[in-house]
C-alpha atoms as a PDB file:
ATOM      1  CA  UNK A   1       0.000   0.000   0.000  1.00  0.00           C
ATOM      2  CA  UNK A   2       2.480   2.537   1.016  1.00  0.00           C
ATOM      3  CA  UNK A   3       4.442   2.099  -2.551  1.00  0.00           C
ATOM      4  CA  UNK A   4       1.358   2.711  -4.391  1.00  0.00           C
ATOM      5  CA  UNK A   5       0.527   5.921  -2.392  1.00  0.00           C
ATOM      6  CA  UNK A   6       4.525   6.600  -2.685  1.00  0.00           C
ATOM      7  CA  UNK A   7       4.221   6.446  -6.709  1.00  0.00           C
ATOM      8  CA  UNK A   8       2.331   9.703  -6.487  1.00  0.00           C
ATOM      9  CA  UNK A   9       3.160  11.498  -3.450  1.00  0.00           C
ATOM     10  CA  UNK A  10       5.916  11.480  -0.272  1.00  0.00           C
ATOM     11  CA  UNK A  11       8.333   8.329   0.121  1.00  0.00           C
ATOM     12  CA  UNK A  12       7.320   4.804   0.934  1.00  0.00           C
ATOM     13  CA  UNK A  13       8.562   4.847   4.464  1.00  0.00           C
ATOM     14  CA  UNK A  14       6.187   8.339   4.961  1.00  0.00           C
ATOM     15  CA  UNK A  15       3.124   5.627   4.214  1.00  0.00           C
ATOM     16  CA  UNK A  16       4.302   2.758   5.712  1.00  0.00           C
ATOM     17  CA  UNK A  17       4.225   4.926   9.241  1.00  0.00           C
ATOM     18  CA  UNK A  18       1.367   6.354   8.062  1.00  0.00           C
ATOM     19  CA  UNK A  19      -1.158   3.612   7.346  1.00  0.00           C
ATOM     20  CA  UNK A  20       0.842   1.376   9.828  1.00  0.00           C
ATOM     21  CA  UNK A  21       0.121   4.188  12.494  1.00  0.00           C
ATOM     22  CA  UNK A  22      -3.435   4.845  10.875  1.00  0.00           C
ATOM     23  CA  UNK A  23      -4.235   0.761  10.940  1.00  0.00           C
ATOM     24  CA  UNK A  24      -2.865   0.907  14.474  1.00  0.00           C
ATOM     25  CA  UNK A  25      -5.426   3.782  16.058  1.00  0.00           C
ATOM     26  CA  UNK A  26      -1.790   5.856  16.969  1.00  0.00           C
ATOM     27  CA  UNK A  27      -2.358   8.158  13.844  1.00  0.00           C
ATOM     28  CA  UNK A  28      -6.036   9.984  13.943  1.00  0.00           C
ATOM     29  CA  UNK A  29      -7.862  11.620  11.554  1.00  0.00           C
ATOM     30  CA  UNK A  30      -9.645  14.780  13.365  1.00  0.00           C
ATOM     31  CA  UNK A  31     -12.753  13.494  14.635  1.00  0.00           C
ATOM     32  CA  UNK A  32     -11.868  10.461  13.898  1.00  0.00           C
ATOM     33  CA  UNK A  33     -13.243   7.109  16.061  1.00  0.00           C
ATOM     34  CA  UNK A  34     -11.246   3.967  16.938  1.00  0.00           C
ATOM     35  CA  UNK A  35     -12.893   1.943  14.072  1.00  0.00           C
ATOM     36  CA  UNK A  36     -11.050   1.155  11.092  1.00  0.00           C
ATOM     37  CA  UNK A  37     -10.539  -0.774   7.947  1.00  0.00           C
ATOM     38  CA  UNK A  38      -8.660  -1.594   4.924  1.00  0.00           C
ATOM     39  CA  UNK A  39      -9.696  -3.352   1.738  1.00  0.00           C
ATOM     40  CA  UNK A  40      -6.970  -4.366  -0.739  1.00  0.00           C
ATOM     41  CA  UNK A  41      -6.936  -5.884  -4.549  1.00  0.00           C
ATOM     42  CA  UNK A  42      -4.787  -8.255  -5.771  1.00  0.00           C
ATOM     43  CA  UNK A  43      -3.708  -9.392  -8.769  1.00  0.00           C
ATOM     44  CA  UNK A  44      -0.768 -12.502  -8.455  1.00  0.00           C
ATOM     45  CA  UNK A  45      -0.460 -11.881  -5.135  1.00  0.00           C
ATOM     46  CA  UNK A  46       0.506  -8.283  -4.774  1.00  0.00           C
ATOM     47  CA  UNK A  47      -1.594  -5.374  -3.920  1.00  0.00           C
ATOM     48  CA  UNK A  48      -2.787  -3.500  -6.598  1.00  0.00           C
ATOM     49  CA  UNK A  49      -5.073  -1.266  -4.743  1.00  0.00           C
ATOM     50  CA  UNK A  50      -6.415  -0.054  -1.848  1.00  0.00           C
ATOM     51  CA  UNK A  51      -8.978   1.615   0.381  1.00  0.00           C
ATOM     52  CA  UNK A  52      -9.488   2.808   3.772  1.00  0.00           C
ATOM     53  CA  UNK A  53     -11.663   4.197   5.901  1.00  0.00           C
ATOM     54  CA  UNK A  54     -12.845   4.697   9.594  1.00  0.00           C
ATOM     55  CA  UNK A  55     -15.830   5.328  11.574  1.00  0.00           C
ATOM     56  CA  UNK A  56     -16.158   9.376  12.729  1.00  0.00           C
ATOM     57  CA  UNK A  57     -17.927  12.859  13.629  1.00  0.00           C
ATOM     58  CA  UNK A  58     -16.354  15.041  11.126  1.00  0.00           C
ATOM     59  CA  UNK A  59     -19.138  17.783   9.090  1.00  0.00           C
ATOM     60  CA  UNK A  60     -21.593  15.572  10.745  1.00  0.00           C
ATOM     61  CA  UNK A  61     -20.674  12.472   8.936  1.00  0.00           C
ATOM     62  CA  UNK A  62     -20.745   8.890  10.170  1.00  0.00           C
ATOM     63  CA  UNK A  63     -17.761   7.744   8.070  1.00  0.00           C
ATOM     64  CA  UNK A  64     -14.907   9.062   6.608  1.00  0.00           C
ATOM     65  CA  UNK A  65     -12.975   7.462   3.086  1.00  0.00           C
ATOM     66  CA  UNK A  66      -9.555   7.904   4.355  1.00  0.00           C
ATOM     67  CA  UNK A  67      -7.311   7.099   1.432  1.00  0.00           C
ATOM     68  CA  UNK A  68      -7.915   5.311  -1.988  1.00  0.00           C
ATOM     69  CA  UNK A  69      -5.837   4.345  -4.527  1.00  0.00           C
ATOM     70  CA  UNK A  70      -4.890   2.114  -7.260  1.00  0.00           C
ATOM     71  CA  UNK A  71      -1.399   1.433  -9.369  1.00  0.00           C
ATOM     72  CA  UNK A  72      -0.956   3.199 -11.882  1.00  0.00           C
ATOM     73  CA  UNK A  73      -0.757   0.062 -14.096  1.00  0.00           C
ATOM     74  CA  UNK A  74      -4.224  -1.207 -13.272  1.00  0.00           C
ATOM     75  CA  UNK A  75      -6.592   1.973 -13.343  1.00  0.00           C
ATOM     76  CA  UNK A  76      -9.283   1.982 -15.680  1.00  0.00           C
ATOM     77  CA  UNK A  77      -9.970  -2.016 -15.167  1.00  0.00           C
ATOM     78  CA  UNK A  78     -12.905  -1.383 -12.465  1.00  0.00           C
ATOM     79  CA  UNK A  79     -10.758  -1.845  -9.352  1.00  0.00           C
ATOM     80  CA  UNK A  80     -11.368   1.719  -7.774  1.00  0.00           C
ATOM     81  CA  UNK A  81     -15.178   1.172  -8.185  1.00  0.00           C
ATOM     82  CA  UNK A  82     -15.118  -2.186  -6.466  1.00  0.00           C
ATOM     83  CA  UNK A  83     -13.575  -1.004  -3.640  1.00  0.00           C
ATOM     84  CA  UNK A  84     -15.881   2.147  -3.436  1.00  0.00           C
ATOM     85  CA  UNK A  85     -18.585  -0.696  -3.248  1.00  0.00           C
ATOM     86  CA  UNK A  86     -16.731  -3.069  -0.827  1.00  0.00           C
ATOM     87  CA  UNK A  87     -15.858   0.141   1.663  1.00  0.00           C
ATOM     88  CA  UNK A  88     -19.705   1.051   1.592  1.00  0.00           C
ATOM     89  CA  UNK A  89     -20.747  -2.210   2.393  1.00  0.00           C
ATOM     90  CA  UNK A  90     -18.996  -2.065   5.508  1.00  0.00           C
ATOM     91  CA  UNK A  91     -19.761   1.094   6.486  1.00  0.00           C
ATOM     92  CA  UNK A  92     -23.889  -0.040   6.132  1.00  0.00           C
ATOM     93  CA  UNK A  93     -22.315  -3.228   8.267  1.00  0.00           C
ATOM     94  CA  UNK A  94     -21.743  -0.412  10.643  1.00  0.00           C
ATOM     95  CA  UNK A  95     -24.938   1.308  10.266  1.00  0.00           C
ATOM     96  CA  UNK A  96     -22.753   4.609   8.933  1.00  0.00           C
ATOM     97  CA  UNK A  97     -24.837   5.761   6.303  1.00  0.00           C
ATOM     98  CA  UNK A  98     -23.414   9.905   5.782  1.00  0.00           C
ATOM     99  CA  UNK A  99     -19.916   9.299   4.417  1.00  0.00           C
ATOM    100  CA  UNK A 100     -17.429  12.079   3.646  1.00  0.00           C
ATOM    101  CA  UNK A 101     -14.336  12.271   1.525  1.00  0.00           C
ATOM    102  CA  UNK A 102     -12.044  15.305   1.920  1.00  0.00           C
ATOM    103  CA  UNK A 103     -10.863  15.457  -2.178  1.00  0.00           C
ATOM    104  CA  UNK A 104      -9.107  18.364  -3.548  1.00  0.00           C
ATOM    105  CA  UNK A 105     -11.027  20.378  -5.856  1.00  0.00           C
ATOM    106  CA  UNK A 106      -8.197  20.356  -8.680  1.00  0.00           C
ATOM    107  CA  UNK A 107      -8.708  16.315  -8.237  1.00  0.00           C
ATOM    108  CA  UNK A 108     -11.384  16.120 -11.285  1.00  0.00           C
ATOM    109  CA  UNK A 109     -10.782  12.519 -11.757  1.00  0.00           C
ATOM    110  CA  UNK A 110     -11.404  11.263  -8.421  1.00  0.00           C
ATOM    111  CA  UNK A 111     -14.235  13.719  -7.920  1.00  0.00           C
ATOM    112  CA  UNK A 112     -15.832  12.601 -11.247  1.00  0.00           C
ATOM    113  CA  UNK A 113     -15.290   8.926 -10.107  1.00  0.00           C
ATOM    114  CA  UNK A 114     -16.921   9.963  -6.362  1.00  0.00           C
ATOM    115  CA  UNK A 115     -19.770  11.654  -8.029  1.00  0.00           C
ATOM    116  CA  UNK A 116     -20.641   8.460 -10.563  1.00  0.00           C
ATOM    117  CA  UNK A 117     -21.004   6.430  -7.296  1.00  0.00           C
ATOM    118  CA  UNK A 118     -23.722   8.884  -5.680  1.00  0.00           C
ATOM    119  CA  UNK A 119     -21.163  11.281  -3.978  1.00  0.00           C
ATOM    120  CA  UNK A 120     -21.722  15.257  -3.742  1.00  0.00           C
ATOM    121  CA  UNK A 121     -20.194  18.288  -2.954  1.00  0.00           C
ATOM    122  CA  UNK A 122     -20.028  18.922   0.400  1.00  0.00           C
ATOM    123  CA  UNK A 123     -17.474  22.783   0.128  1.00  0.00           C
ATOM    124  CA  UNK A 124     -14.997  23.224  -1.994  1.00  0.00           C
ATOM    125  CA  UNK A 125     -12.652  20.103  -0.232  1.00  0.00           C
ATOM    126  CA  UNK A 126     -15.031  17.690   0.405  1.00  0.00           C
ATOM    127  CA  UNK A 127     -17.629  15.387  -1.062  1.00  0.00           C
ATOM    128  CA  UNK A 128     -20.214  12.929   1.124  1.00  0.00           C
ATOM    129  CA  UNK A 129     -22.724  10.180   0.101  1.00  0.00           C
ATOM    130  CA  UNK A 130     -25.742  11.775   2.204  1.00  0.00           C
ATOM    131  CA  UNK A 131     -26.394   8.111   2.439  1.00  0.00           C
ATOM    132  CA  UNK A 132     -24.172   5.505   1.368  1.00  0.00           C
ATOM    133  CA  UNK A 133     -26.604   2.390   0.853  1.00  0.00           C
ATOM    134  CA  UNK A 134     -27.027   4.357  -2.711  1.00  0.00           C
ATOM    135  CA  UNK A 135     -23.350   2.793  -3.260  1.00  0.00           C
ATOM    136  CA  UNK A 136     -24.770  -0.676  -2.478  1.00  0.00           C
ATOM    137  CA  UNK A 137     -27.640  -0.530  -4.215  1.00  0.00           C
ATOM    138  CA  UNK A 138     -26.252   0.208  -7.620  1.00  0.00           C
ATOM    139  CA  UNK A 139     -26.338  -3.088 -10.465  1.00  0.00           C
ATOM    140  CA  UNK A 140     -23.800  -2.089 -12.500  1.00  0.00           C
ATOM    141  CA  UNK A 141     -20.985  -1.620  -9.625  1.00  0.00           C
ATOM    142  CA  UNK A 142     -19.920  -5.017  -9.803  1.00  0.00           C
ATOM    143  CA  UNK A 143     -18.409  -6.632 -13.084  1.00  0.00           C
ATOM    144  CA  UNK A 144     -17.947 -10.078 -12.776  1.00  0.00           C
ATOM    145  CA  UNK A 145     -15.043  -9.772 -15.114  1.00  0.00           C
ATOM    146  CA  UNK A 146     -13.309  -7.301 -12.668  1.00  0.00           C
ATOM    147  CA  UNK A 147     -10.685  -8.458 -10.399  1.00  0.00           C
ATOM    148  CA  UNK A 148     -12.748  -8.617  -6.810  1.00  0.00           C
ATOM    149  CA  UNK A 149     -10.908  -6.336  -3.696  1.00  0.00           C
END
């Protein structure tokens, strides 16, 4: 995980401490709660992608997409949106239904991808699914030809 995050931004070491410490409940997001998980992909036994996310109280929310990302050599295959779907599914295991994302408004790819899976603005840094069960609920979110997180 931390050399796919490292690919685009800061050194591996920076995200191994980081989602180590994150995993771990010693690095919090503000308003953050102890609950947290990870969801990986894999392709041949290495992680391709990832997502993350915890339980919290931030703009009112109920749960917060930390990080998400995919290598660079497997976007566009379906992987981000199956992890989208396999995050929201826990957070309805949860019963956290307002999820936020803080996404940078220069970030039109991930905000086009959030907003094709039910997500709106929130301000100009952050998107939320008012509920998130609309993530769930979609038919075409799955491919069966897609690798599955």
């Amino acid at each position: 995980m931390a050399a796919i995050r490292a690919a685009v931004w800061e050194t591996d070491e920076y995200w191994r401490r980081r989602i180590g410490g994150y995993l771990a409940g010693e690095i919090n997001p503000q308003y953050a709660l102890p609950l947290r998980v990870v969801f990986v992909a894999v392709e041949h036994g290495k992680i391709v992608g990832f997502i993350a996310g915890h339980r919290t109280q931030r703009h009112g929310c109920q749960g917060e997409l930390e990080w998400m990302d995919v290598a660079a050599t497997h976007r566009r295959q379906g992987i981000a949106g199956q992890l989208i779907v396999r995050l929201a599914e826990w957070f309805v295991e949860q019963q956290a239904y307002r999820v936020c994302i803080d996404v940078q408004p220069q970030n039109t790819g991930a905000r086009a991808l959030y907003a094709k899976f039910g997500a709106v603005p929130l301000n100009p840094h952050w998107m939320h699914w008012p509920d998130i069960r609309v993530v769930t609920q979609r038919g075409d979110s799955r491919d069966p030809g897609k690798r599955e997180p």
